[in-house]
Protein backbone atom coordinates (compact mmCIF):
# COMPACT_ATOMS: atom_id res chain seq x y z
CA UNK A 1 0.00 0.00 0.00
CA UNK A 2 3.55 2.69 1.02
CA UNK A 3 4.33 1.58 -2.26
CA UNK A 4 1.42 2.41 -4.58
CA UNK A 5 1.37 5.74 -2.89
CA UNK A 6 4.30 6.79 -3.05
CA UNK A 7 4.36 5.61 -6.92
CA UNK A 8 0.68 7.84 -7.07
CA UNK A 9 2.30 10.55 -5.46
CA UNK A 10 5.36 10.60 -7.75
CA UNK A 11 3.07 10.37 -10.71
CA UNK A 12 0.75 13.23 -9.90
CA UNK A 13 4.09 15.47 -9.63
CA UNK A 14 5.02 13.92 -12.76
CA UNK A 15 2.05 14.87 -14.59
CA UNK A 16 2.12 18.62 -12.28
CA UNK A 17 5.44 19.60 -13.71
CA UNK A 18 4.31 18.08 -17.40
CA UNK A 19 1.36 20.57 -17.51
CA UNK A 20 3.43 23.89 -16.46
CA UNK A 21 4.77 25.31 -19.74
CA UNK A 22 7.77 26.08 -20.19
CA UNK A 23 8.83 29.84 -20.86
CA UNK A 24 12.57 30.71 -22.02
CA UNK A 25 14.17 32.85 -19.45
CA UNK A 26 15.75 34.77 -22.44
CA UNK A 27 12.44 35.88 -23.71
CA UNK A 28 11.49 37.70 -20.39
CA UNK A 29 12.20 40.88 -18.89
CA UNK A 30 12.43 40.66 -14.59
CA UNK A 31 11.90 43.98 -12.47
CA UNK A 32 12.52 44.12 -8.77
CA UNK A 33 9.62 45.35 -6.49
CA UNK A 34 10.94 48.09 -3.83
CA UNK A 35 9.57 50.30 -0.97
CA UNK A 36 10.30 54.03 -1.14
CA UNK A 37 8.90 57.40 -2.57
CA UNK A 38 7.60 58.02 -5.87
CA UNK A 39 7.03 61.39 -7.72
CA UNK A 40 4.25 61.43 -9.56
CA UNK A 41 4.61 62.37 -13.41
CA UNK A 42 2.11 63.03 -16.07
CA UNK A 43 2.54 61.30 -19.37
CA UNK A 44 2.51 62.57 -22.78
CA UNK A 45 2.83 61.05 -26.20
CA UNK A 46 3.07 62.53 -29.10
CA UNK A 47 5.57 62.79 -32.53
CA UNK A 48 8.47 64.67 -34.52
CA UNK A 49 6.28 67.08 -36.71
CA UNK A 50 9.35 69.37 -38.36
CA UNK A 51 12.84 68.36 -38.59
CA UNK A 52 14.01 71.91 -39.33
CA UNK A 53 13.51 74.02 -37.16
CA UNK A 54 13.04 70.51 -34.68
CA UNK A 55 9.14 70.76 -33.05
CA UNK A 56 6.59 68.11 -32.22
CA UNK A 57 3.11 67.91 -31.10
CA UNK A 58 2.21 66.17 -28.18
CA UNK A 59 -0.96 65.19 -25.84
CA UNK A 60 -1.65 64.40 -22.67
CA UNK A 61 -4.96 64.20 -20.37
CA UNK A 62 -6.37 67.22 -18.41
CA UNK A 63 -4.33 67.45 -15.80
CA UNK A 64 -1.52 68.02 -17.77
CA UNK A 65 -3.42 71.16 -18.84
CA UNK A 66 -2.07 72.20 -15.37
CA UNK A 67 1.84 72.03 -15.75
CA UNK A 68 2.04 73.03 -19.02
CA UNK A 69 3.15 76.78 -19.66
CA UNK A 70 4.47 78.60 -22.54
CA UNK A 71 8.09 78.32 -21.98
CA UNK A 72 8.42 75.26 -19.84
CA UNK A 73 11.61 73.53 -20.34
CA UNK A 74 10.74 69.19 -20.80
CA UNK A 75 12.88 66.44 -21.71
CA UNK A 76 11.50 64.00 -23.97
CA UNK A 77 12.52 60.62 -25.23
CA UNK A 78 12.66 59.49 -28.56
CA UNK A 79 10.57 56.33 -27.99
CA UNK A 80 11.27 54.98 -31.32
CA UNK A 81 15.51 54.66 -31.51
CA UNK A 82 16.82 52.55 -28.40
CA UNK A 83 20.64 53.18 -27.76
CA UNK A 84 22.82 51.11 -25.59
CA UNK A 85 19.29 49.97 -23.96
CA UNK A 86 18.52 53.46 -23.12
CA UNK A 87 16.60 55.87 -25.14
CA UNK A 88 17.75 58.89 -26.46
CA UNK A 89 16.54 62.16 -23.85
CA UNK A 90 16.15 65.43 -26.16
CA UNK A 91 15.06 69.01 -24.46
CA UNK A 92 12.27 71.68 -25.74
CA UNK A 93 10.03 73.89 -24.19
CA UNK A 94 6.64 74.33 -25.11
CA UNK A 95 5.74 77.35 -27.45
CA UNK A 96 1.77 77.17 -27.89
CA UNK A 97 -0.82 75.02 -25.49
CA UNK A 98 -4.40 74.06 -26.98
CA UNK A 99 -6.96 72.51 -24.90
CA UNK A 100 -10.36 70.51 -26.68
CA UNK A 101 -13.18 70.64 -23.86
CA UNK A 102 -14.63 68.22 -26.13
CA UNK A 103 -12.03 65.48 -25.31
CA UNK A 104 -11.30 66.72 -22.58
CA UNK A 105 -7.28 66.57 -23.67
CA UNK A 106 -4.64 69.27 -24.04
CA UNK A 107 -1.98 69.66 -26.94
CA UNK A 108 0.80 71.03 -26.87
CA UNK A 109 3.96 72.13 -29.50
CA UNK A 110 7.20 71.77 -28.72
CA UNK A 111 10.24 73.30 -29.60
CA UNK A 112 13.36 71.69 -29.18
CA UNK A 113 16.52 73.06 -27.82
CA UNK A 114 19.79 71.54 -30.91
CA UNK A 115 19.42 69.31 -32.95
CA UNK A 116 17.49 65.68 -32.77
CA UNK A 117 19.07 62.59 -32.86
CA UNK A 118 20.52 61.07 -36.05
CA UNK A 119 17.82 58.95 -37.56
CA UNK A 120 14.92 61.09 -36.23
CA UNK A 121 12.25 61.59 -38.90
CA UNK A 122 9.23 63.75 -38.79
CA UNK A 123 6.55 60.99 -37.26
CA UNK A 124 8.70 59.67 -35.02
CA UNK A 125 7.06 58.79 -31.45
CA UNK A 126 8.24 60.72 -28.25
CA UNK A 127 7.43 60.56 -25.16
CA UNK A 128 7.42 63.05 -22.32
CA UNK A 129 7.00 63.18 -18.18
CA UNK A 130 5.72 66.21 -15.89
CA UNK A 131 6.75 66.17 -12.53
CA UNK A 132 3.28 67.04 -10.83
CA UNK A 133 5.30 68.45 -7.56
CA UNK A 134 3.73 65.83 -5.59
CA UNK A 135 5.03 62.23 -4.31
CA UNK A 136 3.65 59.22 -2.63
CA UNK A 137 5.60 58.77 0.54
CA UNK A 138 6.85 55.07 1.84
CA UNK A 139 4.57 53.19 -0.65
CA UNK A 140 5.26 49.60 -2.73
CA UNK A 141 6.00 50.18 -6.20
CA UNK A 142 7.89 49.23 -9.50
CA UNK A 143 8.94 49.53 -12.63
CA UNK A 144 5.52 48.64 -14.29
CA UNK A 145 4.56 46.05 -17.57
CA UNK A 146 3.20 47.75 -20.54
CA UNK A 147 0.05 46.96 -20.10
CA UNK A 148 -0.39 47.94 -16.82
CA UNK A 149 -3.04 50.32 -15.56
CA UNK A 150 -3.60 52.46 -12.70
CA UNK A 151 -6.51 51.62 -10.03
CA UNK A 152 -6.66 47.92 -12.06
CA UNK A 153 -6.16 44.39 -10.83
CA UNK A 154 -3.75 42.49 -12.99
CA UNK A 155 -2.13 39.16 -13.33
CA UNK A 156 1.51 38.96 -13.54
CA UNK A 157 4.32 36.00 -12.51
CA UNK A 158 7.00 36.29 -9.20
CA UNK A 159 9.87 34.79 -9.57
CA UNK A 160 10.07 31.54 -7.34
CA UNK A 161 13.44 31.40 -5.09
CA UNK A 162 15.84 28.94 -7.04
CA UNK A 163 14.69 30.80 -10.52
CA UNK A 164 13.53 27.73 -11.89
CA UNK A 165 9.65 28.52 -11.56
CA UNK A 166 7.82 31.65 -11.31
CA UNK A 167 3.87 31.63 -9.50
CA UNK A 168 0.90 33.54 -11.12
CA UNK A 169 -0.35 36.44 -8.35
CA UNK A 170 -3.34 38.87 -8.41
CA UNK A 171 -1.64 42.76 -7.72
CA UNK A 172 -3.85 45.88 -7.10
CA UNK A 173 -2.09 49.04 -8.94
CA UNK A 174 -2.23 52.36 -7.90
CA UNK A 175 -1.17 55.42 -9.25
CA UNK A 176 0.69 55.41 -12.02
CA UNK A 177 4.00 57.74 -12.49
CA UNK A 178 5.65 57.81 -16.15
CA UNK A 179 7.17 53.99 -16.19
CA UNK A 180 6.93 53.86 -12.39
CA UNK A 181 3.26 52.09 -10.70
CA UNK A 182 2.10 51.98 -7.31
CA UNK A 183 1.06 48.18 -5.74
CA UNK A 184 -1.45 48.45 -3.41
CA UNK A 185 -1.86 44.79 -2.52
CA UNK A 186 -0.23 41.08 -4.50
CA UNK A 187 3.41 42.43 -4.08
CA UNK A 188 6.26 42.79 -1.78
CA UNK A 189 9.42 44.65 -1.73
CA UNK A 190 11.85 42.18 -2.93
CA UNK A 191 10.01 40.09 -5.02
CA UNK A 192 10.91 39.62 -8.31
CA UNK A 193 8.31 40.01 -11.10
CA UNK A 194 8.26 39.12 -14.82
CA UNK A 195 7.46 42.40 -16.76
CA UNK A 196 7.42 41.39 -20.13
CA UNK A 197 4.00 39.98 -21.76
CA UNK A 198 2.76 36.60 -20.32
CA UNK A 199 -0.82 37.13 -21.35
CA UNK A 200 -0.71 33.62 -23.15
CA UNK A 201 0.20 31.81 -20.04
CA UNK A 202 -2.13 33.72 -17.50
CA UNK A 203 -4.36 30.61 -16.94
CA UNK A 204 -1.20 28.68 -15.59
CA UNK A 205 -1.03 28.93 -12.00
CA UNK A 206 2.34 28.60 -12.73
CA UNK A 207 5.67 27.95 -15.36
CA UNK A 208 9.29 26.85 -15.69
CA UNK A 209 12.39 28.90 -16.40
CA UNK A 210 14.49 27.39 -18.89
């Protein structure tokens, strides 16, 4: 009876690790969750419109309405050229600001300070952050996923100690600054979290490293 199970339990493992798919640790991106202070930064997109003289347009929601003045010195990065696994940070300062009630968004037209980056062509994204002056004190946060969105729940993988596996969690964001997101429950400081896209395994409880 030890026998057959021991031999049951050894095949219910068996089959266990058989059904966790297998995800190559080169194809992921890992982020480290931390405890500290985080300024919170308003986001907007836009693109190149003129090469000479250099300008863009670019958009952001309401609140940006707020920090934006004509003259304001921002840096922007050129979202589309990735150097040494940085991106490229250009300055400007804005030169005309244009708010549509209707959308309730606010443009804005840049003017940048020298010359672009080699490569840059008129269409080329940027993107920009405004420091709001404000900053969540002694909260949980990290360098978010692409997808993620503030005041969501989410699904996203922790790497297991060993490396070898990582577990499927549930994580509450909160506010969102530029690249940086706020966890309000799901997360530690100290865990280790798979950033990159693992939509197509989010019905695994959980995977193997290889």
């Amino acid at each position: 009876m030890k026998t057959f199970v021991l031999t049951l339990i050894a095949l219910t493992t068996s089959l266990l690790q058989q059904s966790e798919p297998v995800v190559s640790k080169d194809s992921i991106s890992i982020h480290s969750v931390r405890r500290g202070n985080m300024r919170l930064r308003v986001i907007l997109g836009g693109a190149i419109t003129s090469i000479e003289p250099a300008t863009a347009i670019v958009s952001g929601p309401p609140g940006a309405a707020e920090l934006l003045r004509i003259g304001r010195a921002v840096n922007f990065e050129i979202q589309s050229r990735r150097i040494g696994g940085s991106l490229p940070v250009v300055s400007g300062k804005v030169t005309r600001i244009e708010s549509n009630n209707s959308t309730e968004s606010v443009r804005a037209e840049i003017d940048f300070v020298g010359s672009l980056p080699e490569g840059a062509a008129v269409g080329t994204r940027i993107g920009a952050l405004l420091d709001t002056g404000q900053e969540l004190r002694d909260i949980v946060f990290f360098d978010r996923p692409a997808d993620a969105r503030p005041d969501t729940d989410s699904i996203i993988f922790v790497i297991e100690p060993g490396d070898e596996y990582a577990k499927r969690v549930t994580v509450r964001y909160g506010k969102q600054s530029g690249a940086e997101m706020e966890i309000i429950t799901g997360l530690v400081p100290g865990d280790r979290v798979i950033v990159t896209d693992m939509s197509a395994w989010a019905a695994y409880p959980r995977v193997k490293l290889k």
